[in-house]
Protein backbone atom coordinates (compact mmCIF):
# COMPACT_ATOMS: atom_id res chain seq x y z
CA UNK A 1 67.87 91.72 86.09
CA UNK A 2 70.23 93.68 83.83
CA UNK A 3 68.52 97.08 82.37
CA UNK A 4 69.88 98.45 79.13
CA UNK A 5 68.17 102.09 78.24
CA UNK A 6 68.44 102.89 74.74
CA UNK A 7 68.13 106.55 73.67
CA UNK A 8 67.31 107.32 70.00
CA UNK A 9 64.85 109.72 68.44
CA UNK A 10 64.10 106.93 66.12
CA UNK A 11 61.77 104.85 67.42
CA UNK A 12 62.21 102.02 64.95
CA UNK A 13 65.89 101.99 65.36
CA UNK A 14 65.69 101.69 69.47
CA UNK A 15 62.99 99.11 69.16
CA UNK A 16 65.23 96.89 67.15
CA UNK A 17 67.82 97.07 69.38
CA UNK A 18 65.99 96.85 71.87
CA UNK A 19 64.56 93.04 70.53
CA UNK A 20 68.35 92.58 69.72
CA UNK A 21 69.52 92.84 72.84
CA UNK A 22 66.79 90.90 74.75
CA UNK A 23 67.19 88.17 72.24
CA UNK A 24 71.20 87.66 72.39
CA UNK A 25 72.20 88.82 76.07
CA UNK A 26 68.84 88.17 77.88
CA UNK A 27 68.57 92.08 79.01
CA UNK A 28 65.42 93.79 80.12
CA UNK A 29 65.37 97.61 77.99
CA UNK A 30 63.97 101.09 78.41
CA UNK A 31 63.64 103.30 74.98
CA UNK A 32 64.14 106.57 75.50
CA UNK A 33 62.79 109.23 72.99
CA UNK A 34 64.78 112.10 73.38
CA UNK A 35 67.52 113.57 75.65
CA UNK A 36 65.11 115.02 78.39
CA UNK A 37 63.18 111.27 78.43
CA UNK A 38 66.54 109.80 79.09
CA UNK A 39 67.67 111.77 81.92
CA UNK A 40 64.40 111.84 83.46
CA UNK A 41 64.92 107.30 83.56
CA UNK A 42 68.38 107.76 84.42
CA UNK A 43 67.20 109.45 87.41
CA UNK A 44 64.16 107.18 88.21
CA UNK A 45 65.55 103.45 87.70
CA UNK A 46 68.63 101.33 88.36
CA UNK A 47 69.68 101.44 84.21
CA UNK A 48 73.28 99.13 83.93
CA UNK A 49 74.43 100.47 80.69
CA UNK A 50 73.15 103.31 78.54
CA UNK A 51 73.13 103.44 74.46
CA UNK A 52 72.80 106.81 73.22
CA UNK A 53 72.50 108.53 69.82
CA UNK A 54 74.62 111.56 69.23
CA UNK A 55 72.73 112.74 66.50
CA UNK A 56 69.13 113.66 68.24
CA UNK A 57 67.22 116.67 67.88
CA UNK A 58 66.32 119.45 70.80
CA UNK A 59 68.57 117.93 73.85
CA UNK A 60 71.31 115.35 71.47
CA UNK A 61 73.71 113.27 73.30
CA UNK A 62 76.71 115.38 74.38
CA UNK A 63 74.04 117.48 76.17
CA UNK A 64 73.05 114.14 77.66
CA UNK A 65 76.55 113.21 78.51
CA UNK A 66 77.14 116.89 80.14
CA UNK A 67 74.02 116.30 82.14
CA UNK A 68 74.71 112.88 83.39
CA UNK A 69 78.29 113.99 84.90
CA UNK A 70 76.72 116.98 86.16
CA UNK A 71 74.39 114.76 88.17
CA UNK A 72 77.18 112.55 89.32
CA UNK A 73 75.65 109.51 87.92
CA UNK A 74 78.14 106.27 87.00
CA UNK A 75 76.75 104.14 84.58
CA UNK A 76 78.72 102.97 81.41
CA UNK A 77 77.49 104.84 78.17
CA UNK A 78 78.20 104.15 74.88
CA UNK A 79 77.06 106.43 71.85
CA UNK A 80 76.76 105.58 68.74
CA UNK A 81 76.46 107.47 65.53
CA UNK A 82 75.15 106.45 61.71
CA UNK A 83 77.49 109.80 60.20
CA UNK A 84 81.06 108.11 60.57
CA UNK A 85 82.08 110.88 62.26
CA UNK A 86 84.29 109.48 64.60
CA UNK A 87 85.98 112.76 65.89
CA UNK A 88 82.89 113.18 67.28
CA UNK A 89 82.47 109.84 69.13
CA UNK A 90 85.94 110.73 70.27
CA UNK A 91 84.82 113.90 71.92
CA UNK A 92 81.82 111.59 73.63
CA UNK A 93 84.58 109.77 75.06
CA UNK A 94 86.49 112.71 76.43
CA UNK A 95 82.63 113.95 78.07
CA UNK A 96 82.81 110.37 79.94
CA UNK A 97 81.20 107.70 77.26
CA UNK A 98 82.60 104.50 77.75
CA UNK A 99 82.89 103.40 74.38
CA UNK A 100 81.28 104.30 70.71
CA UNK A 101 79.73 102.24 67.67
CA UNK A 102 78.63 102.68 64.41
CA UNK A 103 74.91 102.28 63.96
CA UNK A 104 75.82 99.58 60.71
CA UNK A 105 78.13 97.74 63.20
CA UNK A 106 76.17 93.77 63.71
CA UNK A 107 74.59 93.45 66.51
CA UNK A 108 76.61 90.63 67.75
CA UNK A 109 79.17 93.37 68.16
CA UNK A 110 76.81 95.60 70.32
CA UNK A 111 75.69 93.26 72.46
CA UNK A 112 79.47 92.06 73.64
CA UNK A 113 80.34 96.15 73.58
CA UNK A 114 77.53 96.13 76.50
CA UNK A 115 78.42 92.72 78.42
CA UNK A 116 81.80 94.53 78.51
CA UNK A 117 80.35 97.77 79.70
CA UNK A 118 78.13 96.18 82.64
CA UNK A 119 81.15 93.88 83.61
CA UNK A 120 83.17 96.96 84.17
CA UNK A 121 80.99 98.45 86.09
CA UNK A 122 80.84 95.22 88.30
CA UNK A 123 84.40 95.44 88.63
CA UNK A 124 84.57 99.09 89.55
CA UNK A 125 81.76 98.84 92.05
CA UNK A 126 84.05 95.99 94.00
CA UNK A 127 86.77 98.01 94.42
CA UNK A 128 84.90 100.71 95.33
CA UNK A 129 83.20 98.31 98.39
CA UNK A 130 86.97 97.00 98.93
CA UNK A 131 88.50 100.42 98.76
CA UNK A 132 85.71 103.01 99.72
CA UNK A 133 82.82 101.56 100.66
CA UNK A 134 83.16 98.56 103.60
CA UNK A 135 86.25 99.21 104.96
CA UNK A 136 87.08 100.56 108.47
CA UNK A 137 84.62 103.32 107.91
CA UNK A 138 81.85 101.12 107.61
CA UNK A 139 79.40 100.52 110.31
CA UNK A 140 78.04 97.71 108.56
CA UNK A 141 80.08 94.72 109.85
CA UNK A 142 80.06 91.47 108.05
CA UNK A 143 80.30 89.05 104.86
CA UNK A 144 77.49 87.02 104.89
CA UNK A 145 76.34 86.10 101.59
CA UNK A 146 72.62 88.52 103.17
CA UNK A 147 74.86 91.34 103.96
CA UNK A 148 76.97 90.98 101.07
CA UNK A 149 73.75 91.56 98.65
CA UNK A 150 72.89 94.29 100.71
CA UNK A 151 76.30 96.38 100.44
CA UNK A 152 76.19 95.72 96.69
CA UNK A 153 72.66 96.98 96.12
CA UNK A 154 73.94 100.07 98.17
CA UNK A 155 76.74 100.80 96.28
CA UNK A 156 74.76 100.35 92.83
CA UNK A 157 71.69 102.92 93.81
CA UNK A 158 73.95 105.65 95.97
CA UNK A 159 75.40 107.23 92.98
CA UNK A 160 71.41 107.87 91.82
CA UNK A 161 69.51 110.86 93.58
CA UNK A 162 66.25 110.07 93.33
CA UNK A 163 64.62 108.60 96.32
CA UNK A 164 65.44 105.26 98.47
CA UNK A 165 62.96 103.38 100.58
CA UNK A 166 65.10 100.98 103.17
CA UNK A 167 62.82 98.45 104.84
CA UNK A 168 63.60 95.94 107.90
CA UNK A 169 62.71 94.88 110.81
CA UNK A 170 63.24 97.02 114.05
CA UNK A 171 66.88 97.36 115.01
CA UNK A 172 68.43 95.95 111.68
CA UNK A 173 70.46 98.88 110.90
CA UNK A 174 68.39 101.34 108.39
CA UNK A 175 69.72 104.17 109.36
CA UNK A 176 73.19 102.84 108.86
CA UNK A 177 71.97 102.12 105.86
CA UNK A 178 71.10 105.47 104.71
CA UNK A 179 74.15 106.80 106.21
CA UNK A 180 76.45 104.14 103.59
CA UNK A 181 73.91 105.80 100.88
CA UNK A 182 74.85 109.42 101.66
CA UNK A 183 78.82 108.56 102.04
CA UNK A 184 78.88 106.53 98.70
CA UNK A 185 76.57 109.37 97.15
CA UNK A 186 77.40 112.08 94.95
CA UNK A 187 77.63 114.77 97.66
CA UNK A 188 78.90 113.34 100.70
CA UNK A 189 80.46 116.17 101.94
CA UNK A 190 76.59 117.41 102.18
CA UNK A 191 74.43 117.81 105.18
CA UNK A 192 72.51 113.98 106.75
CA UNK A 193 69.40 114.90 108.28
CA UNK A 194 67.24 112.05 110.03
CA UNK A 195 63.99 112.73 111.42
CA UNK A 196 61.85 109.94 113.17
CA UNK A 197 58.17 110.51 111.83
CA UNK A 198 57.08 108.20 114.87
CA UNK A 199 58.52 110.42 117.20
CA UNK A 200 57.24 113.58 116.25
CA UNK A 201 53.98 114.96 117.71
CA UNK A 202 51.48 115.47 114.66
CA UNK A 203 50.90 118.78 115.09
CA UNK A 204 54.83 119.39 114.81
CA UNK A 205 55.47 117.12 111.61
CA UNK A 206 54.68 119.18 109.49
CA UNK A 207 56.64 122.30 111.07
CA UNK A 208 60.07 119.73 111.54
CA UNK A 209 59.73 118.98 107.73
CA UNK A 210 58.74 121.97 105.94
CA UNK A 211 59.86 125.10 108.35
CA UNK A 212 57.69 127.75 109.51
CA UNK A 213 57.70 131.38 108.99
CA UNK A 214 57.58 133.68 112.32
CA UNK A 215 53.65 133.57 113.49
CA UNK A 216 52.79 130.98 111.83
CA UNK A 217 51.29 129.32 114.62
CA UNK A 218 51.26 129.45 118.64
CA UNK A 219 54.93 129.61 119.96
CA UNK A 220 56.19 130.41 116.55
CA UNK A 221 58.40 133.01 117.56
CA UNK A 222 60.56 133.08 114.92
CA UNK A 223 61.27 131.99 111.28
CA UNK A 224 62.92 128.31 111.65
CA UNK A 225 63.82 126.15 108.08
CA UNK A 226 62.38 122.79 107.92
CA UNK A 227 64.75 119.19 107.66
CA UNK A 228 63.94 119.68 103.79
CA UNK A 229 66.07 122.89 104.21
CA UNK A 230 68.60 122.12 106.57
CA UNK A 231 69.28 118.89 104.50
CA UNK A 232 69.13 120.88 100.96
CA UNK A 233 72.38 119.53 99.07
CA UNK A 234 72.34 116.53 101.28
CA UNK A 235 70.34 113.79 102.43
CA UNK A 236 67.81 113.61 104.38
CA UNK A 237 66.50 110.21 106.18
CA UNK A 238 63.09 110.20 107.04
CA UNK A 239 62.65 106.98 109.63
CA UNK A 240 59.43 105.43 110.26
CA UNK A 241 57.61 106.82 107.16
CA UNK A 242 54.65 104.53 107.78
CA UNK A 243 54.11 106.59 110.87
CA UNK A 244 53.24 110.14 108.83
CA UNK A 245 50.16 111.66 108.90
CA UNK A 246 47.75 111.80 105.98
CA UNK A 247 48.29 115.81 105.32
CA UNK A 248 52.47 115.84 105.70
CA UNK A 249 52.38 112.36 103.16
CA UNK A 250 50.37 114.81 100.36
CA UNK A 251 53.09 118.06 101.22
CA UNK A 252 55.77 115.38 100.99
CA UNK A 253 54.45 114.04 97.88
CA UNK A 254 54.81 117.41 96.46
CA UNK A 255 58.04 118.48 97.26
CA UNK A 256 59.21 114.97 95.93
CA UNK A 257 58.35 115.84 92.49
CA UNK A 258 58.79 119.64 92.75
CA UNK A 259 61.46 120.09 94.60
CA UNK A 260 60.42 122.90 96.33
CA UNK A 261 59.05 123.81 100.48
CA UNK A 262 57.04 126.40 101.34
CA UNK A 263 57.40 126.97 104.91
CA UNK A 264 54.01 127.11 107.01
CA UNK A 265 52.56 130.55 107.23
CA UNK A 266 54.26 131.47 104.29
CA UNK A 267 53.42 131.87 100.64
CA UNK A 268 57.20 131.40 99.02
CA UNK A 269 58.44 128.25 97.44
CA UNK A 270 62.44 127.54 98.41
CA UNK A 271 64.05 125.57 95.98
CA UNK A 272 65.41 122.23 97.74
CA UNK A 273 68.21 119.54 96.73
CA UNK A 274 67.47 117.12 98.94
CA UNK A 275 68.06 113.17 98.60
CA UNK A 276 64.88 111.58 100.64
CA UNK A 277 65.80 108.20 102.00
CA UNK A 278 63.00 106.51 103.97
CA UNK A 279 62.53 103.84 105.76
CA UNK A 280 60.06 102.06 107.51
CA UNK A 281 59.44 98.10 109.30
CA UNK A 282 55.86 98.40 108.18
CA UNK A 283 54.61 96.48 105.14
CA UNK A 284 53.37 99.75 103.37
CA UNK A 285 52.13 97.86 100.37
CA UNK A 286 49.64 96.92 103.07
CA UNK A 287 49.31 100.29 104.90
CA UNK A 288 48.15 101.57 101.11
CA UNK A 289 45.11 98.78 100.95
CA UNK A 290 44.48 100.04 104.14
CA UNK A 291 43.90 103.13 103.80
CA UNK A 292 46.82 104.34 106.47
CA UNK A 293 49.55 105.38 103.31
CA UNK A 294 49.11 106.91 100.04
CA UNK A 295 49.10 104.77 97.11
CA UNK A 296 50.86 107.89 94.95
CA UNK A 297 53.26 108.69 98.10
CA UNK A 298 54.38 104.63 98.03
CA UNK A 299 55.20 104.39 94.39
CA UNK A 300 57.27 107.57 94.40
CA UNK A 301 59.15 106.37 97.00
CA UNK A 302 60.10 102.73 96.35
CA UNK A 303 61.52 102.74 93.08
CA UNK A 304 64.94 101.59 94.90
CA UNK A 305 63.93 99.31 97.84
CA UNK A 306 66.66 98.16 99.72
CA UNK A 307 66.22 95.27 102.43
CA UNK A 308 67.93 94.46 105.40
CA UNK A 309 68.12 91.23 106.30
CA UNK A 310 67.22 90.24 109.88
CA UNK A 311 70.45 89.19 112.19
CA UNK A 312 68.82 85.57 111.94
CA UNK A 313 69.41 85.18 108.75
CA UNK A 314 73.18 86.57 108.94
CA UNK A 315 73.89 84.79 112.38
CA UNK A 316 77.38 83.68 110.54
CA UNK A 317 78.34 87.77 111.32
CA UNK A 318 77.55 87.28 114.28
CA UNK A 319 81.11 86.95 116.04
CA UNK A 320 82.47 90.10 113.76
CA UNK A 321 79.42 91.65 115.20
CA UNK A 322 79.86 90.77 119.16
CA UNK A 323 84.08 91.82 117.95
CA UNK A 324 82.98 95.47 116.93
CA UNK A 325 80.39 95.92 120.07
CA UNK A 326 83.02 94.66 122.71
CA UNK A 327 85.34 97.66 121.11
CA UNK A 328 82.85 100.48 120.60
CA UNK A 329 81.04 99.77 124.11
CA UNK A 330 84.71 99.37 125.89
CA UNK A 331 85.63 102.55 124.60
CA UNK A 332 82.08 104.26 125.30
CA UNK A 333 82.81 103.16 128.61
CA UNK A 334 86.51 104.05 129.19
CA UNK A 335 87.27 100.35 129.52
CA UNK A 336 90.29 98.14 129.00
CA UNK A 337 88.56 96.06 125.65
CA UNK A 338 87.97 92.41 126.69
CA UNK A 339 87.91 88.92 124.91
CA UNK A 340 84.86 87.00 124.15
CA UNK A 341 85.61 83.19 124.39
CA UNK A 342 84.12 80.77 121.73
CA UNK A 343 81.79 78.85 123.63
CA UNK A 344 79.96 82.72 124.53
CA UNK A 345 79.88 83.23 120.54
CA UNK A 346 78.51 80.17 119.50
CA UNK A 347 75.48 80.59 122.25
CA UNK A 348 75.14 84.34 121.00
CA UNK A 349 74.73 82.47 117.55
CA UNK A 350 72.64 80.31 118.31
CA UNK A 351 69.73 82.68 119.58
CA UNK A 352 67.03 83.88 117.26
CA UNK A 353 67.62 88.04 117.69
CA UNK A 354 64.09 87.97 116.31
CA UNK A 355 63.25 90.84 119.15
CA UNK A 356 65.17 93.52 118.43
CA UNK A 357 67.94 92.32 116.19
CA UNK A 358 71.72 94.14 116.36
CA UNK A 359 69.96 96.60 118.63
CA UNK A 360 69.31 93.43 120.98
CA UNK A 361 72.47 91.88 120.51
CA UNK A 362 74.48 95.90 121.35
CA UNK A 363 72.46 95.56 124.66
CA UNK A 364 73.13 91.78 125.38
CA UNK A 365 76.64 92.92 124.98
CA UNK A 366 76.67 95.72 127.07
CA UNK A 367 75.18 93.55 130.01
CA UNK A 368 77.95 90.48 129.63
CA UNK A 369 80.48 93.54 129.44
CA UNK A 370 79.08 95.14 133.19
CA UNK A 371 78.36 91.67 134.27
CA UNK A 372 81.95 90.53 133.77
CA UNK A 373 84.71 91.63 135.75
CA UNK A 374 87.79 89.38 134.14
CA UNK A 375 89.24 90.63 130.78
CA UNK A 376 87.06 87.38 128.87
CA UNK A 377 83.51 87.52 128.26
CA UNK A 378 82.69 83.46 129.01
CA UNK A 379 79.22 81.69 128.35
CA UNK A 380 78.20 82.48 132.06
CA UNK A 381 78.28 86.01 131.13
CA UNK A 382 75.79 85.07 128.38
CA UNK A 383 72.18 86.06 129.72
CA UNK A 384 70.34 83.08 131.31
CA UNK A 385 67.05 83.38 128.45
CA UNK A 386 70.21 83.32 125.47
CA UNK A 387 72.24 80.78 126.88
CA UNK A 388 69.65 78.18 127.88
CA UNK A 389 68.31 78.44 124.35
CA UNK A 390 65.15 79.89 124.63
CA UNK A 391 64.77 81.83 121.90
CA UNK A 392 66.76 79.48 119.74
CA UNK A 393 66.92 79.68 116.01
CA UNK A 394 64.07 77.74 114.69
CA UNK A 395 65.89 76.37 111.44
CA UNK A 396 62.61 75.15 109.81
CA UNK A 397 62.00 79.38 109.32
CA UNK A 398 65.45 80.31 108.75
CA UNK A 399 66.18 82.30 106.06
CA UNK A 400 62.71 82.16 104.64
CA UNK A 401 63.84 85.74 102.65
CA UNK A 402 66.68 84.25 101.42
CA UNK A 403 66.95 81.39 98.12
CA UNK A 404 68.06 77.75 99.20
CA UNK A 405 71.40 78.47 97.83
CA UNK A 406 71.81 81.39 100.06
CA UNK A 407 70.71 79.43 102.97
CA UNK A 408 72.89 76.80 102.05
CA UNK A 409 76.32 79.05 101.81
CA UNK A 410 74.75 80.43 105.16
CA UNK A 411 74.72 77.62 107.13
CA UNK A 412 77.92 76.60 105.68
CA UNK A 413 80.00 79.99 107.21
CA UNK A 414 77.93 79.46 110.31
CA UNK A 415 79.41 76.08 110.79
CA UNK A 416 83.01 76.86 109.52
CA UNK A 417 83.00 80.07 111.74
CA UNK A 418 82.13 78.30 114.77
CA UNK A 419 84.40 75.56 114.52
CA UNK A 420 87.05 78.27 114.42
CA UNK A 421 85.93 80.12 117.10
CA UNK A 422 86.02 76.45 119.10
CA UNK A 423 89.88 76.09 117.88
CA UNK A 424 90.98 79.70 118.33
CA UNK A 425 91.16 80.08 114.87
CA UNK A 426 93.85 77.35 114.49
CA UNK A 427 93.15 76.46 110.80
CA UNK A 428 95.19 73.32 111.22
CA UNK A 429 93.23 72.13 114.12
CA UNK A 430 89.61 73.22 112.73
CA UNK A 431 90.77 71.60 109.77
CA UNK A 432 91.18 68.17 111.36
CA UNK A 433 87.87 68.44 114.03
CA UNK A 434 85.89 69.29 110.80
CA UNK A 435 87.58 65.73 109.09
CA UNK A 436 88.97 67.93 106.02
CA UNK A 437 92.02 66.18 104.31
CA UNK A 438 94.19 69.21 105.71
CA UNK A 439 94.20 73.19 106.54
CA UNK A 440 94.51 73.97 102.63
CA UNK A 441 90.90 72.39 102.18
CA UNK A 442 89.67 74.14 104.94
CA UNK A 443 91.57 77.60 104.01
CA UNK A 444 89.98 76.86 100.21
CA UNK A 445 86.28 76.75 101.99
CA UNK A 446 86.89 79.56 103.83
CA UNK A 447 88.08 82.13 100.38
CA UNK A 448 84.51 80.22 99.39
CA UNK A 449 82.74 81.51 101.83
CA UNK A 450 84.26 84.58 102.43
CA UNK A 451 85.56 83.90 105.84
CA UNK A 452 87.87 85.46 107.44
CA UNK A 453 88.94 86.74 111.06
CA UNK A 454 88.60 90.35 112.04
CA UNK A 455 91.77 92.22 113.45
């Protein structure tokens, strides 16, 4: 869905732009009223492209423009004004506008000025994932079409600082998730707090988020600043948010949309700058009907969801995966880095990780690594309940989360990569096992299908 927000004290003027655009381009639209509205949706939902009037009263748009580069936020805006004063549009464009029209311009016109806007921005956010965002730095390793979504929908909602809810099964990678979000976000040079809700004795939750002045309680010896705090011009990740208790959920509800803590035993509200990212593997939309989560709490929190897709339905990153484990756990360990033969990686991907997901496949890894004296990791190494397939990928259930065209270019890598793991990534080989005409077929699939061999 692309979201156009169109910001015009006029209401009759937005409106018809607002049919315009839905009409010609397809887009979905937000009307904002006034300068304050506009920042306040800016800061709430994922808006693609932004029109703004110049001309508005109270907050007009160069004091919308200021705002919006003050708040590091990255969408394409273009203003447009009904005076023909076009040194003004100009000075728009030096405030960070992308473009400027004239309100008697057709709306033909408009509409391609805003394809052109939102394909720019699609073009900036790839190099940003090629140049910034996925690179060596990255912990999240892979280029399944699943993962691929993922690390786009990162990059789109980490410029934005209102809050992220991140939602997976156990051991997917959330809080790697959270950590991309703070990197790619506006202040990355800010504190990351996490905090595991689940972990934290109720009576202490409360304390760990919000501080506590000296007194405040039994063994309160002395004034101590809460996560909130400590992560103030930062992020801070809250894991396991299902797991909060009823009383921290309303405080937290609070300082979500005040932006202020007041520690416990104290009466003075801190101002806070905090990014709240939380995630959780519980289906909260559930926990609400039950009773367990507050409704309010949940709908502040997942106006960006981001989901991360189970290791069974990315099985095709699987050898990158096992690749970036041998390294890290070799050099955790102070050992010489070993091999992994193919017939190992195509038993490690064809086991269901439905458990524990990466975290299960980091431990299986760890174990072949101890197990194995030589400098190759063979099948043998594989554990007995992997390698004798139980636990196999059930490929009725596959990729239930994902559309049949996803599935599709899934199963596709999956068979592509393991053929090349089979031929030691001999692309003239492969290319002749897999009956292609010759390697330039199979080197044309693989640019398809994003494949490629790590180094």
């Amino acid at each position: 869905m692309t979201l156009v927000l169109i910001v015009d004290d006029v209401p009759a003027m937005a409106e018809q732009y607002a049919y315009d655009l839905k009409r010609l381009r397809g887009y979905e639209t937000l009307i904002a009223k006034s300068g304050r509205t506009a920042l306040e949706s800016l800061t709430r939902d994922s808006v693609d492209c932004v029109i703004l009037d110049l001309e508005m009263p109270g907050m007009d748009g160069f004091e919308v423009l200021r705002s919006v580069e003050g708040l590091g936020l990255r969408m394409p805006i273009i203003v447009y004004t009904g005076t023909g004063d076009y040194d003004r549009c100009a000075q728009a464009i030096r405030l960070g506008a992308y473009s400027f029209i004239d309100k008697a311009e057709p709306m033909e016109r408009v509409a391609q000025e805003v394809e052109n806007a939102i394909e720019r921005r699609r073009l900036t956010a790839e190099v940003t994932l090629l140049r910034h965002g996925f690179g060596l730095e990255s912990p999240l390793v892979g280029t399944s079409p699943a993962l691929a979504k993922l690390k786009e929908a990162i990059v789109r909602v980490a410029p934005v600082p209102s809050p992220v809810l991140v939602v997976g099964e156990s051991g997917t990678g959330k809080e790697l998730v959270a950590r991309e979000l703070h990197r790619l976000g506006p202040n990355p040079k800010g504190p990351f707090i996490a905090l595991n809700s689940a972990a934290l004795p109720h009576e202490l939750v409360e304390s760990e988020l919000f501080g506590h002045e000296r007194g405040a309680f039994t063994g309160a010896n002395a004034t101590r600043k809460g996560a909130f705090e400590a992560a103030s011009g930062g992020t801070l990740f809250l894991d396991e948010i299902g797991d909060l208790p009823a009383a921290a959920q309303a405080k937290l509800l609070r300082v979500l949309e005040e932006r202020k803590v007041t520690r416990l035993g104290g009466n003075k509200t801190i101002d806070v700058n905090t990014r709240v990212v939380a995630a959780t593997h519980r289906d909260l939309e559930k926990e609400v009907a039950e009773g367990r989560f507050r409704e309010d709490l949940f709908y502040r929190l997942n106006v960006h969801v981001l989901r991360v897709p189970p290791l069974r339905d990315r099985l095709s990153d699987v050898p990158a995966l096992v690749e970036h484990l041998v390294a890290a756990t070799c050099a955790r360990f102070g050992m010489k880095t070993k091999t992994v033969a193919s017939d190992a990686v195509e038993a490690l991907m064809a086991y269901d990780w439905r458990r524990n997901n990466i975290r299960e496949l980091r431990n299986v890894v760890e174990r072949m690594l101890i197990a194995t004296d030589g400098e190759e990791l063979t099948r043998s190494a594989v554990p007995a309940e992997i390698r004798d397939g139980r636990g196999a990928v059930r490929r009725t259930a596959h990729g239930a989360q994902l559309t049949f065209e996803e599935q599709k270019q899934e199963a596709e890598r999956q068979i592509i990569i393991q053929a090349l793991e089979r031929n030691e990534w001999h692309v003239t080989k492969t290319a002749k096992e897999l009956g292609l005409s010759d390697h330039a077929s199979l080197l044309k699939i693989m640019r398809r299908l994003g494949v490629q061999r790590d180094t």
